[in-house]
Protein backbone atom coordinates (compact mmCIF):
# COMPACT_ATOMS: atom_id res chain seq x y z
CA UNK A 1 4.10 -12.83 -0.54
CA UNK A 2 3.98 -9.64 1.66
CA UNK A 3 4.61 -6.57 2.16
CA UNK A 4 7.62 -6.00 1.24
CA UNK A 5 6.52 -8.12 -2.28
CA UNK A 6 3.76 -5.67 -2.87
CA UNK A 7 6.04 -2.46 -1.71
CA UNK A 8 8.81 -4.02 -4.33
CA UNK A 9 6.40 -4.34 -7.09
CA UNK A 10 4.78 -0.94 -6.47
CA UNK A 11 7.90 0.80 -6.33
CA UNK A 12 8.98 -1.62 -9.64
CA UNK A 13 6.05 0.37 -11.18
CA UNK A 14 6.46 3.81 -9.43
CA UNK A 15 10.11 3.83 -10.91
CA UNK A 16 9.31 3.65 -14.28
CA UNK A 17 6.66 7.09 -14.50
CA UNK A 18 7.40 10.47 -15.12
CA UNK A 19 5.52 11.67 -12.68
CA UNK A 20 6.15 15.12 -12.97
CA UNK A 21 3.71 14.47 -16.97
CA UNK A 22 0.91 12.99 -14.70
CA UNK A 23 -2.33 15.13 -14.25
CA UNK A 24 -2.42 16.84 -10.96
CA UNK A 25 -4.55 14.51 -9.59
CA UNK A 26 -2.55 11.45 -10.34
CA UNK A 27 0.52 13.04 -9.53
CA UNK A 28 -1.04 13.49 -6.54
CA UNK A 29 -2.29 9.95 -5.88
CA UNK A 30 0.45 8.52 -6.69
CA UNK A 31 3.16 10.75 -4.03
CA UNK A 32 0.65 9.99 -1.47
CA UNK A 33 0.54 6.18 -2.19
CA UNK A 34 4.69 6.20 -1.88
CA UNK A 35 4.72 7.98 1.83
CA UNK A 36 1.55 5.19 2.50
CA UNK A 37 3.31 2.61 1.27
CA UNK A 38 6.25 3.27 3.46
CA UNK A 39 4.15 3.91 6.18
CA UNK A 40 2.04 0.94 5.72
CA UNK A 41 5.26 -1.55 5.58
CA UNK A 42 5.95 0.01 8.80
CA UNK A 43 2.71 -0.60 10.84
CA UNK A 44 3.10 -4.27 9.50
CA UNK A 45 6.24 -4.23 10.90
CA UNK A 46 5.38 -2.80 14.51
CA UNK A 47 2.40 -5.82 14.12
CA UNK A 48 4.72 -8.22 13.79
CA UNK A 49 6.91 -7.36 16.31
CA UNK A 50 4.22 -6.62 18.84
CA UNK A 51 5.10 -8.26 21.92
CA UNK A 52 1.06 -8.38 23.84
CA UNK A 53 -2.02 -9.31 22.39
CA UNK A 54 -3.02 -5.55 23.55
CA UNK A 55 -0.61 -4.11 21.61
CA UNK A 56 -0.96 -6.02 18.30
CA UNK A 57 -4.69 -5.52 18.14
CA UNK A 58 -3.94 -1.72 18.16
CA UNK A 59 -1.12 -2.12 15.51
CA UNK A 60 -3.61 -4.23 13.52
CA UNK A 61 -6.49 -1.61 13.59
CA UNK A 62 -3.34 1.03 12.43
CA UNK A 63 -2.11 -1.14 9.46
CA UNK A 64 -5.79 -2.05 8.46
CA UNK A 65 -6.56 1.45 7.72
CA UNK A 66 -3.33 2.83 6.37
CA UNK A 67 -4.17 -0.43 3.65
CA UNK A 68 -7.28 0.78 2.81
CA UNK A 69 -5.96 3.81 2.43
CA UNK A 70 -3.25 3.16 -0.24
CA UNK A 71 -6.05 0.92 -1.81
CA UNK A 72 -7.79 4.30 -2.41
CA UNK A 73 -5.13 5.70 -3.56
CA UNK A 74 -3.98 2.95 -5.99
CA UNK A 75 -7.34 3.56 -7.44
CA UNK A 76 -7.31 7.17 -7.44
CA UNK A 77 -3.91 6.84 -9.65
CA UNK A 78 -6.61 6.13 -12.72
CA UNK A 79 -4.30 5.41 -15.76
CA UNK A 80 -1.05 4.97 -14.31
CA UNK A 81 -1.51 1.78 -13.49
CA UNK A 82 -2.83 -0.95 -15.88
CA UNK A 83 -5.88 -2.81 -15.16
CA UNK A 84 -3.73 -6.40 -14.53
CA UNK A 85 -1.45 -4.28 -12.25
CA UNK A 86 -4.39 -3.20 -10.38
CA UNK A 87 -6.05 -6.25 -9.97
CA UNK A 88 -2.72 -7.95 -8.61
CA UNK A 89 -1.78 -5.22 -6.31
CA UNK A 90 -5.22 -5.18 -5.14
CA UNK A 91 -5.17 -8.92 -4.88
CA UNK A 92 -2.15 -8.43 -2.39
CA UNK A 93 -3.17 -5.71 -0.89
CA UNK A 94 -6.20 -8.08 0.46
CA UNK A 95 -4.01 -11.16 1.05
CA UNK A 96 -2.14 -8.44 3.77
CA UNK A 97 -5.23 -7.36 4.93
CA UNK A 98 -6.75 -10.96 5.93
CA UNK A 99 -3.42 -12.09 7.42
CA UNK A 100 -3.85 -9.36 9.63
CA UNK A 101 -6.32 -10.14 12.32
């Protein structure tokens, strides 16, 4: 499992909702949490691939925050996600975050 699991299963989700019959504030959550998950598949990326110990320790730091930040906003999304879906996502979210150094 990794990031491109949890992105899959997110999107899996995301697919399925009319978001456009969310409340404003879910709707909202949950267009943020697609351009963060993007974004956050990409800083894993540019840790993986970082070529000095410099460098990845400054990717890390990136990606560490742009997780917690689609952590918020997976819990911001209130009832558009069910509470199993939560706790797995959040469960990988986590597993990403302590591979990470």
């Amino acid at each position: 499992m990794g990031m491109k699991h949890l992105e899959s299963g997110l999107n899996n989700i995301l697919s399925r909702l009319d978001i456009e019959s969310l409340e404003k504030a879910e709707k909202k959550a949950v267009v943020e949490m697609k351009r963060v998950l993007v974004d956050a598949r990409l800083d894993i990326r540019d840790y993986e691939l970082s070529e000095t110990r410099e460098e990845q320790l400054k990717c890390a730091e990136v990606a560490k925050k742009r997780l917690a930040k689609l952590k918020s906003h997976l819990l911001s999304a209130g009832n558009v996600f069910g509470a199993v879906d939560v706790a797995q996502l959040d469960a990988e979210l986590e597993q990403i975050n302590g591979w990470i150094i």
